[in-house]
PDB file of N, CA and C in Angstrom:
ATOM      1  N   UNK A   1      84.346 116.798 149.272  1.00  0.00           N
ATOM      2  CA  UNK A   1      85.432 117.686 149.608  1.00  0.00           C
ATOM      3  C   UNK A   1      84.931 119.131 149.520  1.00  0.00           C
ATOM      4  N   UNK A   2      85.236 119.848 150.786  1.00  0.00           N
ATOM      5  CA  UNK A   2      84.790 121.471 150.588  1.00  0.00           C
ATOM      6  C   UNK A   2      85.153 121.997 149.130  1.00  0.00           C
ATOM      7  N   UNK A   3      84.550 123.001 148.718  1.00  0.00           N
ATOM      8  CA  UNK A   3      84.773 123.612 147.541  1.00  0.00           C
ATOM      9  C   UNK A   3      85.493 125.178 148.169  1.00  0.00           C
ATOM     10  N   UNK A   4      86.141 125.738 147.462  1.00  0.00           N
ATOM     11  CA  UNK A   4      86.163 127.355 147.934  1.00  0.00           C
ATOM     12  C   UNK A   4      85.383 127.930 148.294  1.00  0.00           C
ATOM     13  N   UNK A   5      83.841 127.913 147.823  1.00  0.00           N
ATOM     14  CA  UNK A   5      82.766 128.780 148.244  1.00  0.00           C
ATOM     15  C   UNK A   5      82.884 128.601 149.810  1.00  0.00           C
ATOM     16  N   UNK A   6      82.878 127.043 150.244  1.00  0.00           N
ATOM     17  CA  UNK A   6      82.467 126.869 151.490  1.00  0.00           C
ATOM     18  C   UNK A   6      83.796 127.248 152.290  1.00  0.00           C
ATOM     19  N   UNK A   7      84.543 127.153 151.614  1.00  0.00           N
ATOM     20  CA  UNK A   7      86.024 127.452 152.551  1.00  0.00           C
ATOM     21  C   UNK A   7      85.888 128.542 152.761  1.00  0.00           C
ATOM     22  N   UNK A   8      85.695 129.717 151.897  1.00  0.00           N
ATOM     23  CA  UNK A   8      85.576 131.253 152.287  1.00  0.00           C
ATOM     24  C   UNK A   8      84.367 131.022 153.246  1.00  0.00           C
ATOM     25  N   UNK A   9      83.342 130.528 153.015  1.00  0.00           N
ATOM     26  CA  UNK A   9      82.182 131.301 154.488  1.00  0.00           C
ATOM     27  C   UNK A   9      82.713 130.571 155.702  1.00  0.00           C
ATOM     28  N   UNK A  10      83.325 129.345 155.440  1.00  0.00           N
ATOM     29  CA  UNK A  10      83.408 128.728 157.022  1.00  0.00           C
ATOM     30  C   UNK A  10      85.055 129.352 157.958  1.00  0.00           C
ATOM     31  N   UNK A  11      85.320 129.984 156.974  1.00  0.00           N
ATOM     32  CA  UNK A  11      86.555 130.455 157.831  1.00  0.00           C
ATOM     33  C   UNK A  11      86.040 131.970 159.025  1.00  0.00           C
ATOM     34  N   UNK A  12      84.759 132.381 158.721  1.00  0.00           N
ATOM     35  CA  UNK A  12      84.805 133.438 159.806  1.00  0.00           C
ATOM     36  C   UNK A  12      83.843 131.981 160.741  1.00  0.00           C
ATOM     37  N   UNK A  13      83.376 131.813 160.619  1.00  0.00           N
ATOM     38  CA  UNK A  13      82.497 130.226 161.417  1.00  0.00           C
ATOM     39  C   UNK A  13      83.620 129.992 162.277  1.00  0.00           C
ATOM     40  N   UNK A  14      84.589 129.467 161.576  1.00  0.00           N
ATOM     41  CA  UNK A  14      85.245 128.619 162.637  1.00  0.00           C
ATOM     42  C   UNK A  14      86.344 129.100 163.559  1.00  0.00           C
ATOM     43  N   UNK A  15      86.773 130.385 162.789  1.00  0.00           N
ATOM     44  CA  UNK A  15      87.253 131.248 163.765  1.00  0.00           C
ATOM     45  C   UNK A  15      86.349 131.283 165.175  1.00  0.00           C
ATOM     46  N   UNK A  16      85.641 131.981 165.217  1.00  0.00           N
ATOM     47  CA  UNK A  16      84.577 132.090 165.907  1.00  0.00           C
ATOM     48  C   UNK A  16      84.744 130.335 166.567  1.00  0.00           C
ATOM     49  N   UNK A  17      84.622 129.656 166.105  1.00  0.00           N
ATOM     50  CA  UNK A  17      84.356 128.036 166.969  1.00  0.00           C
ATOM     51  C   UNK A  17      85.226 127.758 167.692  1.00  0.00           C
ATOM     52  N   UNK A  18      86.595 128.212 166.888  1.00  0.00           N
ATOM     53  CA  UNK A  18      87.824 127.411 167.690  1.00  0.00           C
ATOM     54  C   UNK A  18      88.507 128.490 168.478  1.00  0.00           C
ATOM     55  N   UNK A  19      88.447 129.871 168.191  1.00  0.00           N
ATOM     56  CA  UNK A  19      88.653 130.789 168.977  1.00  0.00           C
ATOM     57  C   UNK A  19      88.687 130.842 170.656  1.00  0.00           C
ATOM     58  N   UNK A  20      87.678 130.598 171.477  1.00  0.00           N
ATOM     59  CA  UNK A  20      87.565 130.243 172.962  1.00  0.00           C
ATOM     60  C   UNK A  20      88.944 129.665 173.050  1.00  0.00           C
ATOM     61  N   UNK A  21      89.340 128.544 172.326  1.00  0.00           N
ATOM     62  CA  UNK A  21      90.099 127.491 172.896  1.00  0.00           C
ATOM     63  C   UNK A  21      91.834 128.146 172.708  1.00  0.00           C
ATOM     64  N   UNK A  22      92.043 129.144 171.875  1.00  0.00           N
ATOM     65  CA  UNK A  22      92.876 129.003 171.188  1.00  0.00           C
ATOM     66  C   UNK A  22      93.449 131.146 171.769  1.00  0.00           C
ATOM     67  N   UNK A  23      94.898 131.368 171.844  1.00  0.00           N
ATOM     68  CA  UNK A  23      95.354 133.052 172.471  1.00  0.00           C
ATOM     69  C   UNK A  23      95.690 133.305 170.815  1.00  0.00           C
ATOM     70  N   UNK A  24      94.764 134.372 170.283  1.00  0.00           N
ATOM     71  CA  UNK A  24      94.394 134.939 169.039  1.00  0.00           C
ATOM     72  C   UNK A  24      95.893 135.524 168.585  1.00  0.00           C
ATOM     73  N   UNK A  25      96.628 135.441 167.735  1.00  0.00           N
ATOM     74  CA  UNK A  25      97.996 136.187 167.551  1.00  0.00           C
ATOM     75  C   UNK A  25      97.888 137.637 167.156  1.00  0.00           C
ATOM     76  N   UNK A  26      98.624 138.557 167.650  1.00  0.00           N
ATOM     77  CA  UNK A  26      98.744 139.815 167.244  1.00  0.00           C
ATOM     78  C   UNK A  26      98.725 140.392 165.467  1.00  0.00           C
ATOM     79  N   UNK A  27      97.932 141.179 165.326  1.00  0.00           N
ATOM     80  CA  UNK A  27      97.856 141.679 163.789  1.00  0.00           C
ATOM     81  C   UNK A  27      99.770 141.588 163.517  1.00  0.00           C
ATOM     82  N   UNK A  28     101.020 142.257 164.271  1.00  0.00           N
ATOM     83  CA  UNK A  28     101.777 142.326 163.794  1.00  0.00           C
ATOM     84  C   UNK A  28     102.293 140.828 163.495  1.00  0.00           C
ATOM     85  N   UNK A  29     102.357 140.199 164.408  1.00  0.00           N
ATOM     86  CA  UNK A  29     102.888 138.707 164.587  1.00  0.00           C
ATOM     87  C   UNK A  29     102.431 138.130 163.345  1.00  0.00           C
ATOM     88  N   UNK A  30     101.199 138.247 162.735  1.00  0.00           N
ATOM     89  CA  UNK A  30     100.600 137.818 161.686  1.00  0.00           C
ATOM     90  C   UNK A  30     101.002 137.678 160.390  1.00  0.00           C
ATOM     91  N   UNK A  31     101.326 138.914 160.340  1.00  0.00           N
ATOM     92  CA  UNK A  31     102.091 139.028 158.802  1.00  0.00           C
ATOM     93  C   UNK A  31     103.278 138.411 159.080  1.00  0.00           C
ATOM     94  N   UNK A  32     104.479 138.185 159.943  1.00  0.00           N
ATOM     95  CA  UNK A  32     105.865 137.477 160.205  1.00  0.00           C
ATOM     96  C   UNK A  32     105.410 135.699 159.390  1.00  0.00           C
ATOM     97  N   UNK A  33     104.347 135.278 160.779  1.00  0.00           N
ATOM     98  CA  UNK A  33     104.205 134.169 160.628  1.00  0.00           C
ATOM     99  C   UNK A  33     103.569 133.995 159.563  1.00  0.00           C
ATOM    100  N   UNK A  34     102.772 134.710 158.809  1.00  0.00           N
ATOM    101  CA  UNK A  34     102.416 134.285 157.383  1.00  0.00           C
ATOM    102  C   UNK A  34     103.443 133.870 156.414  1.00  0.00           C
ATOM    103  N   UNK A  35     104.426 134.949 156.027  1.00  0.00           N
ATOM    104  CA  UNK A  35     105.812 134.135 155.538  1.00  0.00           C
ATOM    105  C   UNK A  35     106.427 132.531 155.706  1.00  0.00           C
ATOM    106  N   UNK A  36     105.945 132.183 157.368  1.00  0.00           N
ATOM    107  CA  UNK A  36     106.583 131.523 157.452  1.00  0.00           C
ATOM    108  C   UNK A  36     105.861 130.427 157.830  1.00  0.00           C
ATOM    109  N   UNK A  37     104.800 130.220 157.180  1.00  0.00           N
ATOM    110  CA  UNK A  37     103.969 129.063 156.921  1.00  0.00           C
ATOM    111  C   UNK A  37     104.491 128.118 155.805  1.00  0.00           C
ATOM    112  N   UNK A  38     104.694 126.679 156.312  1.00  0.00           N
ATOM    113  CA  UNK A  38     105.574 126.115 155.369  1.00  0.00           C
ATOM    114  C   UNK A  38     104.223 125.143 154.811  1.00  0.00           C
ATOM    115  N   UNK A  39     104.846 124.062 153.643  1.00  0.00           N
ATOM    116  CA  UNK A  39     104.323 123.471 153.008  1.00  0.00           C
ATOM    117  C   UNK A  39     103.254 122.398 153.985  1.00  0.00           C
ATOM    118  N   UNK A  40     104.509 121.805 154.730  1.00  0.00           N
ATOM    119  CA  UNK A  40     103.606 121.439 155.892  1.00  0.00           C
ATOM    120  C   UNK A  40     102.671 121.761 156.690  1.00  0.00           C
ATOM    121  N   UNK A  41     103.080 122.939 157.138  1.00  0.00           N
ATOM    122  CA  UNK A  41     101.924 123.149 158.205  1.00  0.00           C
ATOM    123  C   UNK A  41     100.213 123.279 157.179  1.00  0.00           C
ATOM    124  N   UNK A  42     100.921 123.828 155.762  1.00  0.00           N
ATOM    125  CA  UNK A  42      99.518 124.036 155.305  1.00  0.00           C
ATOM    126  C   UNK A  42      98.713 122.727 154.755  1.00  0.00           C
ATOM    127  N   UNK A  43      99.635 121.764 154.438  1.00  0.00           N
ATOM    128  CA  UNK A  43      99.027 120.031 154.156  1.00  0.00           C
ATOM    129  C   UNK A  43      98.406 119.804 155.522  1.00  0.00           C
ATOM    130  N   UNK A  44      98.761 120.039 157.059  1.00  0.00           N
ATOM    131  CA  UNK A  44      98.524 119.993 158.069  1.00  0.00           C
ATOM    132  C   UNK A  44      96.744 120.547 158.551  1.00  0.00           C
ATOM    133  N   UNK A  45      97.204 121.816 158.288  1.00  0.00           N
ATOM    134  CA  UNK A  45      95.962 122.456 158.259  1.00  0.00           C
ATOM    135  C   UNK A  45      94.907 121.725 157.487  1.00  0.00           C
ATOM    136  N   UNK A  46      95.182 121.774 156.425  1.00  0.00           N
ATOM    137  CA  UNK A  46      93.908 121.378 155.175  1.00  0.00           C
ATOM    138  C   UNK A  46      93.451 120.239 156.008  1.00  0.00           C
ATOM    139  N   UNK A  47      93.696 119.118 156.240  1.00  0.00           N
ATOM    140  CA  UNK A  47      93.997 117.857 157.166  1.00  0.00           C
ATOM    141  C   UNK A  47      92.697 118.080 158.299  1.00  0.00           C
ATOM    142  N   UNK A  48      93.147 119.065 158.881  1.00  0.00           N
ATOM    143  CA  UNK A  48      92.524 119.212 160.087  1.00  0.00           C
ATOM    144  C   UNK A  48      91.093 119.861 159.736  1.00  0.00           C
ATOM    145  N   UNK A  49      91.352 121.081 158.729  1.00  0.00           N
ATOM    146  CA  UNK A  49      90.144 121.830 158.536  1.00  0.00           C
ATOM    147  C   UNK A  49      89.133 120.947 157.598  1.00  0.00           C
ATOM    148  N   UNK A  50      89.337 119.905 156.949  1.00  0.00           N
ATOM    149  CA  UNK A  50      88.375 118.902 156.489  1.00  0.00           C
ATOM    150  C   UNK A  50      87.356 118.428 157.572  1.00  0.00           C
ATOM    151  N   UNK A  51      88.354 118.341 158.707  1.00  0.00           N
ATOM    152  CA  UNK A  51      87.353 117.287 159.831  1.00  0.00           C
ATOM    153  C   UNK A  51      86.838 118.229 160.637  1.00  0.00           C
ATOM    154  N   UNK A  52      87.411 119.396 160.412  1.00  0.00           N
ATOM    155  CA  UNK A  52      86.317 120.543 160.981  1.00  0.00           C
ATOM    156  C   UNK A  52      84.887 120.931 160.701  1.00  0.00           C
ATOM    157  N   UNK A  53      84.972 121.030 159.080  1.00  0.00           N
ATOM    158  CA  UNK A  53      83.875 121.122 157.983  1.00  0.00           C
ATOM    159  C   UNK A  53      83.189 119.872 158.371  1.00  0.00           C
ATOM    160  N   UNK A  54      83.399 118.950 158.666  1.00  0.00           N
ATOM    161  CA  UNK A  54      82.323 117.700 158.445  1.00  0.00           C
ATOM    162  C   UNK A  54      81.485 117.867 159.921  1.00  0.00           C
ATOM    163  N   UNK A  55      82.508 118.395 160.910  1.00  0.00           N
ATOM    164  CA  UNK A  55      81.946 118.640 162.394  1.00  0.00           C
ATOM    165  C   UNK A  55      80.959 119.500 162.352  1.00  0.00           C
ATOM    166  N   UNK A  56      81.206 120.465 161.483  1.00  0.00           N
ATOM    167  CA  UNK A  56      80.099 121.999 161.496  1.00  0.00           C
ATOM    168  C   UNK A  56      79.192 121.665 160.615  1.00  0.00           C
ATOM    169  N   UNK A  57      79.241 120.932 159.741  1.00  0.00           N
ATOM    170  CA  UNK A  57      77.981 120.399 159.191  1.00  0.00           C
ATOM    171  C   UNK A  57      77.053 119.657 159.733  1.00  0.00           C
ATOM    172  N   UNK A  58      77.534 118.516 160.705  1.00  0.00           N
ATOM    173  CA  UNK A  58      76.828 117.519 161.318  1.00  0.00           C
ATOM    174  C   UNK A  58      76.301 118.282 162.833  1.00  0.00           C
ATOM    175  N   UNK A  59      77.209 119.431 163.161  1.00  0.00           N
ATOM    176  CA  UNK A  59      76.436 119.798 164.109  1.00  0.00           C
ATOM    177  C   UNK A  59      75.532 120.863 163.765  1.00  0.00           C
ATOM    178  N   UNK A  60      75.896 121.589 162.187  1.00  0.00           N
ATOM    179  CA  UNK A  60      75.022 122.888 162.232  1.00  0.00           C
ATOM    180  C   UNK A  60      73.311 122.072 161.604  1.00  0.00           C
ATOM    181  N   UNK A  61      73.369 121.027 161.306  1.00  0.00           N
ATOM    182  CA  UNK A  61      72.167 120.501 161.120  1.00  0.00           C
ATOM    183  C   UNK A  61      71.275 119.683 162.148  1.00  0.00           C
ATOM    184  N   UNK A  62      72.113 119.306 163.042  1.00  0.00           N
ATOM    185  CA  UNK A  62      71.609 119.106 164.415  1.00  0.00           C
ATOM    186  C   UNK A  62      71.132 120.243 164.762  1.00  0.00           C
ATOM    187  N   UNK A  63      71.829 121.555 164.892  1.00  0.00           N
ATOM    188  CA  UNK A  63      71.077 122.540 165.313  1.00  0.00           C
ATOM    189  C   UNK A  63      69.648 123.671 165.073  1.00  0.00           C
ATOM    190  N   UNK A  64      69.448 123.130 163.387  1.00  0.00           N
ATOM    191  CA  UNK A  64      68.330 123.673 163.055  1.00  0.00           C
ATOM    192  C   UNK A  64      67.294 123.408 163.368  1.00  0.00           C
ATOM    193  N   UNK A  65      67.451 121.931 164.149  1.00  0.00           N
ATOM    194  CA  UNK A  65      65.976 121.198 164.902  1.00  0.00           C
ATOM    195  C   UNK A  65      65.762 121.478 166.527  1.00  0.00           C
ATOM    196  N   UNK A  66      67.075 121.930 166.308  1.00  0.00           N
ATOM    197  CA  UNK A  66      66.709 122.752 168.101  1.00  0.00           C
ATOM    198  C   UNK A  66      65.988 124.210 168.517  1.00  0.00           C
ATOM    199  N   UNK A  67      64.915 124.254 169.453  1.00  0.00           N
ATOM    200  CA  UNK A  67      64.303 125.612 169.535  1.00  0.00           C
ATOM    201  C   UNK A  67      64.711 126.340 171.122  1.00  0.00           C
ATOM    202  N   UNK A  68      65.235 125.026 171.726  1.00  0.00           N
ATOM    203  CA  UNK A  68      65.485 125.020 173.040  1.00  0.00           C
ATOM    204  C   UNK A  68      66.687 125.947 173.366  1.00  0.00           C
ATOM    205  N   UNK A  69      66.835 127.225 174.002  1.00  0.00           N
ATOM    206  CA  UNK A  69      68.016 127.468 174.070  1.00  0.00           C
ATOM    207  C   UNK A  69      69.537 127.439 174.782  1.00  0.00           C
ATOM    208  N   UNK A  70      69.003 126.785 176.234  1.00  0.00           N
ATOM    209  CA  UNK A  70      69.845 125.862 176.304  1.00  0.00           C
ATOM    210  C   UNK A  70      70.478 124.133 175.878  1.00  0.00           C
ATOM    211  N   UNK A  71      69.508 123.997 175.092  1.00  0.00           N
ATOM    212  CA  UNK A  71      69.990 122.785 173.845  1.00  0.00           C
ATOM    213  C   UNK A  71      71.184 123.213 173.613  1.00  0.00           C
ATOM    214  N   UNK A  72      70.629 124.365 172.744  1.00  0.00           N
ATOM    215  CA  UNK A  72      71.635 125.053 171.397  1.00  0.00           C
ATOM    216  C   UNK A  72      72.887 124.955 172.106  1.00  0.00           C
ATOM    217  N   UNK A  73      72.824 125.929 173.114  1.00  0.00           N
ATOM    218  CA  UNK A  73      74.092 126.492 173.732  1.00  0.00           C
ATOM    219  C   UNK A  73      74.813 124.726 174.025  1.00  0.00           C
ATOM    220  N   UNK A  74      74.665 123.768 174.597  1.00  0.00           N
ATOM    221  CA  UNK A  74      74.560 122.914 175.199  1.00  0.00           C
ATOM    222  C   UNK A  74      75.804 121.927 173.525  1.00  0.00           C
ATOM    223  N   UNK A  75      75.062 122.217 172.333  1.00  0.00           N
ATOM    224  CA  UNK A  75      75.438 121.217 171.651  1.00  0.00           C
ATOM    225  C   UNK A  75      76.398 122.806 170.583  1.00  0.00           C
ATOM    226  N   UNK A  76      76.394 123.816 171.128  1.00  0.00           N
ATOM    227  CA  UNK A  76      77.478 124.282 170.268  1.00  0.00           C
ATOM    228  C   UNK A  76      78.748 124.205 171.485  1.00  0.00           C
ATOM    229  N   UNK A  77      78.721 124.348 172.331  1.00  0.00           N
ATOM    230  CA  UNK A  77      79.784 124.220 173.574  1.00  0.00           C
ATOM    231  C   UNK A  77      80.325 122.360 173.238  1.00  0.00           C
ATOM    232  N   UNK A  78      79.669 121.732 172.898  1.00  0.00           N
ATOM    233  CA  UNK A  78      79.800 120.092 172.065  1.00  0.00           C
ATOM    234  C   UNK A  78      80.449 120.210 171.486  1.00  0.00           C
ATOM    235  N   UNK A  79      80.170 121.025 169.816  1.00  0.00           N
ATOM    236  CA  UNK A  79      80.645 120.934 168.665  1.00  0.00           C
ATOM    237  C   UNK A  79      82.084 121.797 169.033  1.00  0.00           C
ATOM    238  N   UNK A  80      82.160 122.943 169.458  1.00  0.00           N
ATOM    239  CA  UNK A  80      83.783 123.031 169.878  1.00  0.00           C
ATOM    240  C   UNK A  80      84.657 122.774 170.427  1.00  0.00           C
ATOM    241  N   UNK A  81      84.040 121.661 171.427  1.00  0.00           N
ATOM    242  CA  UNK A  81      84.853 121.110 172.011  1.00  0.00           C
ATOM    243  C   UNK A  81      85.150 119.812 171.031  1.00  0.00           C
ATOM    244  N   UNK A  82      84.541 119.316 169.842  1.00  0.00           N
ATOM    245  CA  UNK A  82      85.169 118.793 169.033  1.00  0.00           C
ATOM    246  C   UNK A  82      85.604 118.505 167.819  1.00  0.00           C
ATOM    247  N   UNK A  83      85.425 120.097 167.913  1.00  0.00           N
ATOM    248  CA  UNK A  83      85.966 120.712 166.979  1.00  0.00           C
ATOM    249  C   UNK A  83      88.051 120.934 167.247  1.00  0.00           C
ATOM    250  N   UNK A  84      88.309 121.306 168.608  1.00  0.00           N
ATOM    251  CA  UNK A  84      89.305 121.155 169.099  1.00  0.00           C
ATOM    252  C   UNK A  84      90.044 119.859 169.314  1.00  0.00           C
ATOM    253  N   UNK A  85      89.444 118.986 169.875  1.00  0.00           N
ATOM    254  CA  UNK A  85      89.971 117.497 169.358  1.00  0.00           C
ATOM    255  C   UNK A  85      90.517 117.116 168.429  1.00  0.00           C
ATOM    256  N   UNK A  86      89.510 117.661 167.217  1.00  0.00           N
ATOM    257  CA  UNK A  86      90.157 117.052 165.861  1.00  0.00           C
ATOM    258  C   UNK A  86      91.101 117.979 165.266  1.00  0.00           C
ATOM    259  N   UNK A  87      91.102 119.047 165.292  1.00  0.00           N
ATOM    260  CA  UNK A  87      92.559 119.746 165.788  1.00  0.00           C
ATOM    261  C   UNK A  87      93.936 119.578 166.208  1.00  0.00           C
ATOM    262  N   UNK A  88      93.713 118.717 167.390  1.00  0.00           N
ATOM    263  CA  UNK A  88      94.994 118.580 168.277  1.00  0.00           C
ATOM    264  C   UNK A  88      95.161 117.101 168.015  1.00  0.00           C
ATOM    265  N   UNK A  89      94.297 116.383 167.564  1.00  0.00           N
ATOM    266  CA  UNK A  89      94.620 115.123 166.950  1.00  0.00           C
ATOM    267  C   UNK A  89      94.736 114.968 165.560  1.00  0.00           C
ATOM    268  N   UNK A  90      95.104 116.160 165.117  1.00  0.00           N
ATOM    269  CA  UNK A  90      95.381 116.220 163.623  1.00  0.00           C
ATOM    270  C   UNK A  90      96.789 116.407 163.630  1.00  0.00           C
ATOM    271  N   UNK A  91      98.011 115.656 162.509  1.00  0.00           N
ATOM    272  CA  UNK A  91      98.909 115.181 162.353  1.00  0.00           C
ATOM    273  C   UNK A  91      99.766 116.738 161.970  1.00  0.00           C
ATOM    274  N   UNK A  92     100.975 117.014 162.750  1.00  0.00           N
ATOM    275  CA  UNK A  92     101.626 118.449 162.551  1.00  0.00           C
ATOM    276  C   UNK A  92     101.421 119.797 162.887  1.00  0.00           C
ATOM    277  N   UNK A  93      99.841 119.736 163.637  1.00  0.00           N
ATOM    278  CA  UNK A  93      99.692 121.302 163.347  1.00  0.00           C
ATOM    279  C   UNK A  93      98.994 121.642 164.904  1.00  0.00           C
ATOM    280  N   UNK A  94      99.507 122.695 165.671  1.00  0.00           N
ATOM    281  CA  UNK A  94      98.606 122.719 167.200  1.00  0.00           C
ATOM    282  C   UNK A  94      97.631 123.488 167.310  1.00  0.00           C
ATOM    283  N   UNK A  95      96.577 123.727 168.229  1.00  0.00           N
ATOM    284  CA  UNK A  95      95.600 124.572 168.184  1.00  0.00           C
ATOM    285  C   UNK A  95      96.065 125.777 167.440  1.00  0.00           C
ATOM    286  N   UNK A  96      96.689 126.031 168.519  1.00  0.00           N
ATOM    287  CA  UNK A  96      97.463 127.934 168.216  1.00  0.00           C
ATOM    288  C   UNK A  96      97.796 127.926 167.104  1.00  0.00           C
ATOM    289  N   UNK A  97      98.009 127.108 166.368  1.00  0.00           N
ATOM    290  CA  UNK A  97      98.888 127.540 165.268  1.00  0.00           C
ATOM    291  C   UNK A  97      97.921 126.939 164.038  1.00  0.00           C
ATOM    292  N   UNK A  98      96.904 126.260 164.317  1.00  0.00           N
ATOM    293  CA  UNK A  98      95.742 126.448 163.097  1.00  0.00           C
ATOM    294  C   UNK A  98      94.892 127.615 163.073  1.00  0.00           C
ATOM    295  N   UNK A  99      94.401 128.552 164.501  1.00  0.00           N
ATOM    296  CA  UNK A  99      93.526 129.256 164.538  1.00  0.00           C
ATOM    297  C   UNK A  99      95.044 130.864 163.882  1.00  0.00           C
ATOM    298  N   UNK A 100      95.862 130.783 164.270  1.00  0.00           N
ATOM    299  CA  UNK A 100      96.568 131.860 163.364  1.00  0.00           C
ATOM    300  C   UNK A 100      96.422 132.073 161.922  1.00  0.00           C
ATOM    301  N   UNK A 101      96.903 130.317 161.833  1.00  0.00           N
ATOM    302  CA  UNK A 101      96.542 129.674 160.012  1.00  0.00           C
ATOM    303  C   UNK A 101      95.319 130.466 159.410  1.00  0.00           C
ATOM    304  N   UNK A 102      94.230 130.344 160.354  1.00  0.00           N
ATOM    305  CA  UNK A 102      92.777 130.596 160.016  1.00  0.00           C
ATOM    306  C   UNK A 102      92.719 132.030 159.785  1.00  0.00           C
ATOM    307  N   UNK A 103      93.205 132.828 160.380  1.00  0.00           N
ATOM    308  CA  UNK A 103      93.067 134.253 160.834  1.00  0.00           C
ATOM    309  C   UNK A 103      94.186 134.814 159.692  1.00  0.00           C
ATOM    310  N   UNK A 104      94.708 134.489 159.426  1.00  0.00           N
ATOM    311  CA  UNK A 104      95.747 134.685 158.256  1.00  0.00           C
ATOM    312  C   UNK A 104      95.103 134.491 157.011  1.00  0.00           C
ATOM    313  N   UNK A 105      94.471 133.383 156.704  1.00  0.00           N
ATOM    314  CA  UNK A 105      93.351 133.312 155.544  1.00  0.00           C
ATOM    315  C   UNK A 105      92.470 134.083 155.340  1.00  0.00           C
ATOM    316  N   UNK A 106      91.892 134.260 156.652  1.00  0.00           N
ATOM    317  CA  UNK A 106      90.975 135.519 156.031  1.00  0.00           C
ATOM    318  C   UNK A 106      91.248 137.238 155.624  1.00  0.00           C
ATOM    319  N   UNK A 107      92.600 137.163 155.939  1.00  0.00           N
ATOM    320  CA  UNK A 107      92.910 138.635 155.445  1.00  0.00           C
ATOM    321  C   UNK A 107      93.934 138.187 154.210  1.00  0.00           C
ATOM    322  N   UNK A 108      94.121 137.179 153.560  1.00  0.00           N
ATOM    323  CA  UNK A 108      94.931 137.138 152.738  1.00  0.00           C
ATOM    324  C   UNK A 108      94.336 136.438 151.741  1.00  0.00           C
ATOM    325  N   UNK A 109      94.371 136.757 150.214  1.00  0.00           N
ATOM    326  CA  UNK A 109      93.943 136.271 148.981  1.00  0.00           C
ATOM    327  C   UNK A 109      94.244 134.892 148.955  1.00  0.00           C
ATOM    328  N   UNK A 110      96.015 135.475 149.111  1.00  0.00           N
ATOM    329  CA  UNK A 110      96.780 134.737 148.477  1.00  0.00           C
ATOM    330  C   UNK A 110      97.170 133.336 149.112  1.00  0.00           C
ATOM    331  N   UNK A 111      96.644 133.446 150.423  1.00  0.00           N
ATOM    332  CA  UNK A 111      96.266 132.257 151.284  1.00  0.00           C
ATOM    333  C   UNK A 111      95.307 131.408 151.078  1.00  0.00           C
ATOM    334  N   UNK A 112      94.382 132.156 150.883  1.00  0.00           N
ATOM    335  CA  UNK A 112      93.158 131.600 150.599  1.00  0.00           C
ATOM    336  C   UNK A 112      93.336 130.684 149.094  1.00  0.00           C
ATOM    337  N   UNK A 113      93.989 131.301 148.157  1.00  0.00           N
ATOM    338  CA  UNK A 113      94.076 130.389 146.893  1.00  0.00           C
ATOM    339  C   UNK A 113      94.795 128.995 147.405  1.00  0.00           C
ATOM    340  N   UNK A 114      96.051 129.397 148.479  1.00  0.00           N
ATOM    341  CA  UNK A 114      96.940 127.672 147.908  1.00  0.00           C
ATOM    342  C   UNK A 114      95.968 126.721 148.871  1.00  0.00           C
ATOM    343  N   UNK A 115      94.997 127.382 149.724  1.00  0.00           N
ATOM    344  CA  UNK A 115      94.537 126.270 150.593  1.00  0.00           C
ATOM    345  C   UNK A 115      93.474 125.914 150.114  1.00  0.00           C
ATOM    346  N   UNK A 116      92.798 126.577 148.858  1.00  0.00           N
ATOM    347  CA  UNK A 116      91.447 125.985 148.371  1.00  0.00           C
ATOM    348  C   UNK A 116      91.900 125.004 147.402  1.00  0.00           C
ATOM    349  N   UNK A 117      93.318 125.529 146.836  1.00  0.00           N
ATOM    350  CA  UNK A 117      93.854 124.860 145.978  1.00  0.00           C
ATOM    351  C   UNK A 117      94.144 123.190 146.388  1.00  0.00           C
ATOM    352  N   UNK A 118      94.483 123.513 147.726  1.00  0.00           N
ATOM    353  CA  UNK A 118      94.921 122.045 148.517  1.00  0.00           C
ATOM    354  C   UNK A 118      93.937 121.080 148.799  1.00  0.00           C
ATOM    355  N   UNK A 119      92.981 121.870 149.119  1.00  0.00           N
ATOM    356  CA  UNK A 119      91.499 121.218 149.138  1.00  0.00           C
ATOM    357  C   UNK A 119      90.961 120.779 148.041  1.00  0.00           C
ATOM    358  N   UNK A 120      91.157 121.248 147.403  1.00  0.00           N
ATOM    359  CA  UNK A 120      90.294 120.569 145.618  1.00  0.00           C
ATOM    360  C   UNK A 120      91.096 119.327 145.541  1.00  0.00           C
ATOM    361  N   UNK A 121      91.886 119.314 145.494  1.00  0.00           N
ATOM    362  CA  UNK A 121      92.994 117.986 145.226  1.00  0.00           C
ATOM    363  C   UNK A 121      92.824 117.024 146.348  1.00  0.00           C
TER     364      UNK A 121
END
């Protein structure tokens, strides 16, 4: 199970991963919908961002053996595209509204605690 350490570095990662796929919400919109992140969506999230972490691991170690650079490009255009899958086949929560989740964590402490919190457990 991710620890916090890894939750804090992989949240600018996966921004960045799932971003392409996903219309980024406005700084103002941000703070609204932060309020109004419920219990669910964040059991939801955690859910999803597990099978994210296992994706970016299995592909970021695939990628250290690549020198080729259209490989690379080839198997990170891969990894987000299933990276998004497991996303949208994750139970409660839609693209748009995990990559907000995400983007909300990283400017907020206090986000960041209940979801590392959710993750340890």
């Amino acid at each position: 199970m991710p620890n916090a350490k890894m939750f804090t570095t992989a949240l600018t990662a996966l921004t960045i991963a799932v971003a392409p796929v996903a219309t980024l919400p406005a700084m103002a919109q941000q703070s609204t919908a932060q309020a109004e992140i419920s219990d669910t969506e964040l059991d939801a999230f955690v859910v999803a961002f597990e099978d994210v972490i296992a994706i970016e691991q299995e592909y970021g170690t695939r990628l250290q053996d690549v020198t080729d650079e259209a490989e690379k490009q080839a198997l990170i255009n891969e990894a987000q595209a299933e990276i998004t899958q497991a996303v949208e086949e994750a139970p409660d929560i839609e693209v748009d509204r995990y990559v907000e989740i995400l983007e909300i964590a990283q400017a907020d402490p206090d986000l960041q605690a209940k979801l590392t919190s959710r993750l340890q457990n």
